[in-house]
Protein backbone atom coordinates (compact mmCIF):
# COMPACT_ATOMS: atom_id res chain seq x y z
CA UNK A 1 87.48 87.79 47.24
CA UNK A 2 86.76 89.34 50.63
CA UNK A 3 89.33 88.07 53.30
CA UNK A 4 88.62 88.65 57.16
CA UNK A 5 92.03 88.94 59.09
CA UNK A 6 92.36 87.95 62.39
CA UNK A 7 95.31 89.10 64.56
CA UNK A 8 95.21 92.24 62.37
CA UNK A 9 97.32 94.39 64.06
CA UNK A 10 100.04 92.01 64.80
CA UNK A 11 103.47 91.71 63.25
CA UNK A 12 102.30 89.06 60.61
CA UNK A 13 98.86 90.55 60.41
CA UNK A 14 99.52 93.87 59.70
CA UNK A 15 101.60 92.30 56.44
CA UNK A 16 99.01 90.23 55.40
CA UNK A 17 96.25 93.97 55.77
CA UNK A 18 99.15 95.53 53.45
CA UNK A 19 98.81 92.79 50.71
CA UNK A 20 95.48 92.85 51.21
CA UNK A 21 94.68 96.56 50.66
CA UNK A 22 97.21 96.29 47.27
CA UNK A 23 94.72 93.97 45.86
CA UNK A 24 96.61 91.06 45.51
CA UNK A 25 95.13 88.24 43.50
CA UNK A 26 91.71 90.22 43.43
CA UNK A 27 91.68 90.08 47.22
CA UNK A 28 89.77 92.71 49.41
CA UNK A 29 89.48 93.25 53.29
CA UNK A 30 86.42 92.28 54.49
CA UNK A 31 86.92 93.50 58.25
CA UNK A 32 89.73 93.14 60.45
CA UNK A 33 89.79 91.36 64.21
CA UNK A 34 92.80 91.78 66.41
CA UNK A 35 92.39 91.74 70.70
CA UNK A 36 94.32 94.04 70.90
CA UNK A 37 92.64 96.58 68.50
CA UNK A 38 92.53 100.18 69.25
CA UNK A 39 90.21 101.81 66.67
CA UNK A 40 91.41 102.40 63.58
CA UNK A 41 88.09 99.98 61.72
CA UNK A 42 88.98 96.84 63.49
CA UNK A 43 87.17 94.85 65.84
CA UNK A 44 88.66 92.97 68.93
CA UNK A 45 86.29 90.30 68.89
CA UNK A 46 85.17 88.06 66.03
CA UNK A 47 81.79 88.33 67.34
CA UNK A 48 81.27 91.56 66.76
CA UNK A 49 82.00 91.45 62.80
CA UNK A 50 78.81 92.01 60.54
CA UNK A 51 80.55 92.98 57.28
CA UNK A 52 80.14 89.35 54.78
CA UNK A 53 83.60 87.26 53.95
CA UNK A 54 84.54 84.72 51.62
CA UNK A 55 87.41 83.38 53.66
CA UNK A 56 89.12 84.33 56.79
CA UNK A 57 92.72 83.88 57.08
CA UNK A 58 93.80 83.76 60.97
CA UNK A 59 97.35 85.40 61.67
CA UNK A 60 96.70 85.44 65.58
CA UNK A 61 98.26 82.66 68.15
CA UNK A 62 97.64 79.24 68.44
CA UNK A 63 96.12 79.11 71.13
CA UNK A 64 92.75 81.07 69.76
CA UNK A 65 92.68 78.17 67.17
CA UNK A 66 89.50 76.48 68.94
CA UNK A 67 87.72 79.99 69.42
CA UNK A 68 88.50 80.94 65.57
CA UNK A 69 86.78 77.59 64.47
CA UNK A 70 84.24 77.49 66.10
CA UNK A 71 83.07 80.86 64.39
CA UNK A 72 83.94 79.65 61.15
CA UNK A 73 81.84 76.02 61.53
CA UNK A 74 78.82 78.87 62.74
CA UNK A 75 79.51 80.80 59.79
CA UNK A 76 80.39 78.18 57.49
CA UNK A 77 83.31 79.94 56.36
CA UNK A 78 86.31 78.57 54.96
CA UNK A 79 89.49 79.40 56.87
CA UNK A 80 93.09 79.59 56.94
CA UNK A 81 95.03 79.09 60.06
CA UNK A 82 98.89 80.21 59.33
CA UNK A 83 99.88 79.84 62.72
CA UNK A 84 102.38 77.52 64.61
CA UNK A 85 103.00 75.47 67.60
CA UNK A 86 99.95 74.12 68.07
CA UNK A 87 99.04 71.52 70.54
CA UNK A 88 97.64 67.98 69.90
CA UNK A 89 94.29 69.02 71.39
CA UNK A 90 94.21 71.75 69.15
CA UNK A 91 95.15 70.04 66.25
CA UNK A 92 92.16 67.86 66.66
CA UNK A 93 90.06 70.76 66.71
CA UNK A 94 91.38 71.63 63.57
CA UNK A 95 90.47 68.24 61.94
CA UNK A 96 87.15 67.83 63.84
CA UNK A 97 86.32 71.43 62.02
CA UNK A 98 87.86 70.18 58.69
CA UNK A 99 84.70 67.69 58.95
CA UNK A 100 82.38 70.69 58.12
CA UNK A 101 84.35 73.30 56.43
CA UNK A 102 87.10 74.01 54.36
CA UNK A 103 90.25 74.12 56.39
CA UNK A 104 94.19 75.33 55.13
CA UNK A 105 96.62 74.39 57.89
CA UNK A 106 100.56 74.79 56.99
CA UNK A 107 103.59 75.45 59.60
CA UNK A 108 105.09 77.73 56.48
CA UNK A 109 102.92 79.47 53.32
CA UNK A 110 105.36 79.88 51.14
CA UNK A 111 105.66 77.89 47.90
CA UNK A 112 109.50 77.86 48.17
CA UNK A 113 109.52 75.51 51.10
CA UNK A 114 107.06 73.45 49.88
CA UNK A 115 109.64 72.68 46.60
CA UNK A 116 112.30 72.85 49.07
CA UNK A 117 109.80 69.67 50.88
CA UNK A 118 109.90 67.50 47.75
CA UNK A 119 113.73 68.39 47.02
CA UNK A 120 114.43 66.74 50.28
CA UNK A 121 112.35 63.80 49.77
CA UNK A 122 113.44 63.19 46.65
CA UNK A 123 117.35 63.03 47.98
CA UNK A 124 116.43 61.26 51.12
CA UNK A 125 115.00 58.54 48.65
CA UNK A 126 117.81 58.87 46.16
CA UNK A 127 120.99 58.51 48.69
CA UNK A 128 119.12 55.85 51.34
CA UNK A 129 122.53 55.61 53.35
CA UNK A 130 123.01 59.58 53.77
CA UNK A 131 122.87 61.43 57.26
CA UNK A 132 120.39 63.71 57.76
CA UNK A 133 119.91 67.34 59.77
CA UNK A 134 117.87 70.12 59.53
CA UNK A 135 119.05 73.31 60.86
CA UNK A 136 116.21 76.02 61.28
CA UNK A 137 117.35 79.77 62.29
CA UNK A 138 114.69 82.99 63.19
CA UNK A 139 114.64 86.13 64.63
CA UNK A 140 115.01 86.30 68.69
CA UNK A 141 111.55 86.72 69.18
CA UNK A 142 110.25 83.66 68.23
CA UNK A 143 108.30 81.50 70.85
CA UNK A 144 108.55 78.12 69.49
CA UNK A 145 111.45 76.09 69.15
CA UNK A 146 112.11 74.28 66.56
CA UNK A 147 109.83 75.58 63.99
CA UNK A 148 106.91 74.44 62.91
CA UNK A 149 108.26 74.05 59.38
CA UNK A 150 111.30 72.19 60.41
CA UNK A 151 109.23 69.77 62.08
CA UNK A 152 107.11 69.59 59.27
CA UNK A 153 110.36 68.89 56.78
CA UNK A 154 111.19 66.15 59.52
CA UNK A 155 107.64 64.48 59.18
CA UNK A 156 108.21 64.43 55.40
CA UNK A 157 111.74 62.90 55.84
CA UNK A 158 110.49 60.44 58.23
CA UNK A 159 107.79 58.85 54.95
CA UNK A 160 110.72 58.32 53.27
CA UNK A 161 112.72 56.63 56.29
CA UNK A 162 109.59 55.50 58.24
CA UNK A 163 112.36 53.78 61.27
CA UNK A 164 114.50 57.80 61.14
CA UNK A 165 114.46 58.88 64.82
CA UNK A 166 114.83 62.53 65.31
CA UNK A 167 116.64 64.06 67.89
CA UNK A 168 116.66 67.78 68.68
CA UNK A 169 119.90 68.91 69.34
CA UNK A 170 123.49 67.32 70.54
CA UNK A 171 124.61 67.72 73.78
CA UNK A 172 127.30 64.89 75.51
CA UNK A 173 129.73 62.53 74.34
CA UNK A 174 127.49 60.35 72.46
CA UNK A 175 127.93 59.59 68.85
CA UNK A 176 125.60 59.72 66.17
CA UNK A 177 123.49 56.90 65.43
CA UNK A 178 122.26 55.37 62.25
CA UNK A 179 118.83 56.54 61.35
CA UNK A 180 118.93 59.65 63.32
CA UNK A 181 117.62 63.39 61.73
CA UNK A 182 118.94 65.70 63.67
CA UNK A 183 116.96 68.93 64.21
CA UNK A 184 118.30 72.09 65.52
CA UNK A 185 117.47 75.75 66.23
CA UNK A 186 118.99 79.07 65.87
CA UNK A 187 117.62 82.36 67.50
CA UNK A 188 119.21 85.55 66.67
CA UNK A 189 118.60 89.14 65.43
CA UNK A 190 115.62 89.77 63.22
CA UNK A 191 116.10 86.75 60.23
CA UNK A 192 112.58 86.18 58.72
CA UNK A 193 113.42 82.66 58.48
CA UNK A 194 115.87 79.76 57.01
CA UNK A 195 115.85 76.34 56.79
CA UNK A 196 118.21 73.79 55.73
CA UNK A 197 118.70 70.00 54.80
CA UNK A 198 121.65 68.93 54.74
CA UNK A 199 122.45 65.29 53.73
CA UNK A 200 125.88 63.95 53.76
CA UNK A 201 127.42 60.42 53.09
CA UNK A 202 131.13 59.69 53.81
CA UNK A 203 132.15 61.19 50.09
CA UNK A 204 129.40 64.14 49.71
CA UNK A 205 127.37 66.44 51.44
CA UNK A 206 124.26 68.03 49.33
CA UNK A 207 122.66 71.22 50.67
CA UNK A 208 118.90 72.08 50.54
CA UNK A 209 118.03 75.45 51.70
CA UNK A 210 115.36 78.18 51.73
CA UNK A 211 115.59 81.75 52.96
CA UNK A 212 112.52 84.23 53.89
CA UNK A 213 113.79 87.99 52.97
CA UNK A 214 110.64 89.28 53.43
CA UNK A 215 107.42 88.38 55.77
CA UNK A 216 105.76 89.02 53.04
CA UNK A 217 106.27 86.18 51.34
CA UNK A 218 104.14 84.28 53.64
CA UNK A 219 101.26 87.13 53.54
CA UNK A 220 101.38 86.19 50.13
CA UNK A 221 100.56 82.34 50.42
CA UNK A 222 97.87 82.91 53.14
CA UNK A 223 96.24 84.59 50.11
CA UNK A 224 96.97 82.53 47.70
CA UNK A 225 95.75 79.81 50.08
CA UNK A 226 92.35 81.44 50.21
CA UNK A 227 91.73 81.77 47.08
CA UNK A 228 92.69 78.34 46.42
CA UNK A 229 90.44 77.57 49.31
CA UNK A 230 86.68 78.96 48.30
CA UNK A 231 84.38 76.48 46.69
CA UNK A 232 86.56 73.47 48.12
CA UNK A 233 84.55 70.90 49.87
CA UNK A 234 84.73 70.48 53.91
CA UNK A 235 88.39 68.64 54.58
CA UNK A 236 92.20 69.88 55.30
CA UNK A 237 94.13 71.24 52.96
CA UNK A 238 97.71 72.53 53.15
CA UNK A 239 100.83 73.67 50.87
CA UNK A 240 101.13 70.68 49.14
CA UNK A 241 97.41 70.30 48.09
CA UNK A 242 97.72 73.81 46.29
CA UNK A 243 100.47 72.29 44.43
CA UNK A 244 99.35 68.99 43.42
CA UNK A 245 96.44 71.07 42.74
CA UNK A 246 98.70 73.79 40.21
């Protein structure tokens, strides 16, 4: 399975070229794209790449999300975008490209949060009357705020309650109202990533949480995702698909 990485030499990148190079799940580097590239093999434009690819997996910044599809609908080549904070006008690119290739889209790649997705559902279903809030904390270098994959927890609460309101943050004298999910961010030091749901009624509080101790966990998925990806028919595919899918 060759894998073309771009955003190489970034922070996420360069994990995903070290999982890469160890061979993980029979994966190999195809060639390596970063703008920012200074030698060392890589290219700085996508353009530029000759070498063949079974999947590229996109580690860059959001914003190059219309660029990078573009090249894969040209190349028909299936790709995974495992970046964040994308805007609704990208996001349509996304699922106008999803009409002609294979596309993996997910706010987090690892499997953990994905279980940690249908723990939350499933207690959200099972105590209807319990408050909800989701507290996500990450390192201080982090752009977005909050997290993709907190609001992606919060869209998976809200099938369950389809009339929840969220509200980011608490500031004032005003009290909590019924139906709310509460979302809040943390920004501090150099933590990978956690997330929590926590539910609570007026007798109980249950705690769902899931803790990154290593970026490599997510290097991991992305490749996982790819090879889950090649052969799939054009559409959009994300965690949950590789589950339902074993």
């Amino acid at each position: 399975m060759k894998i073309l990485i771009n955003g190489v030499c970034g922070r996420m990148g360069s994990e995903l070229l070290r999982i890469v190079a160890s061979g993980y799940c029979g994966a190999e580097l195809a060639a390596g794209v970063d703008i920012n590239a200074n030698g060392g093999g890589f290219y700085t434009s996508l353009e530029d790449v000759k070498e063949p690819a079974d999947c590229m997996i996109d580690f860059s910044h959001h914003s190059c999300t219309p660029a990078i599809l573009k090249y894969a609908v040209e190349k028909n080549l299936p790709v995974v975008i495992a970046t964040t904070g994308h805007t609704p006008e990208e996001q349509k690119v996304m699922e106008a490209a999803a009409q002609k290739i294979p596309v993996f889209h997910s706010a987090n790649m690892s499997l953990g949060v994905a279980l940690l997705l249908e723990l939350a559902k499933a207690a959200a279903k099972t105590i209807p009357d319990a408050d909800i809030e989701i507290v996500e904390t990450h390192h201080n270098r982090k752009e977005d705020a909050p997290s993709g994959t907190a609001l992606m927890i919060a869209k998976a609460l809200q099938s369950i309650r389809e009339n929840a309101r969220l509200v980011f943050g608490r500031y004032g004298s005003a009290k909590r109202q019924k139906g709310e999910i509460g979302v809040h961010a943390i920004r501090l030091g150099n933590i990978v990533g956690k997330h929590e749901v926590i539910l609570a009624t007026d007798t109980q509080t249950i705690t769902i949480a899931h803790e990154c101790h290593t970026r490599s966990v997510f290097a991991e998925g992305a490749v996982n995702a790819a090879a889950f990806l090649i052969g799939k028919e054009a559409g959009m595919y994300d965690m949950q698909s590789m589950v339902d899918n074993g």
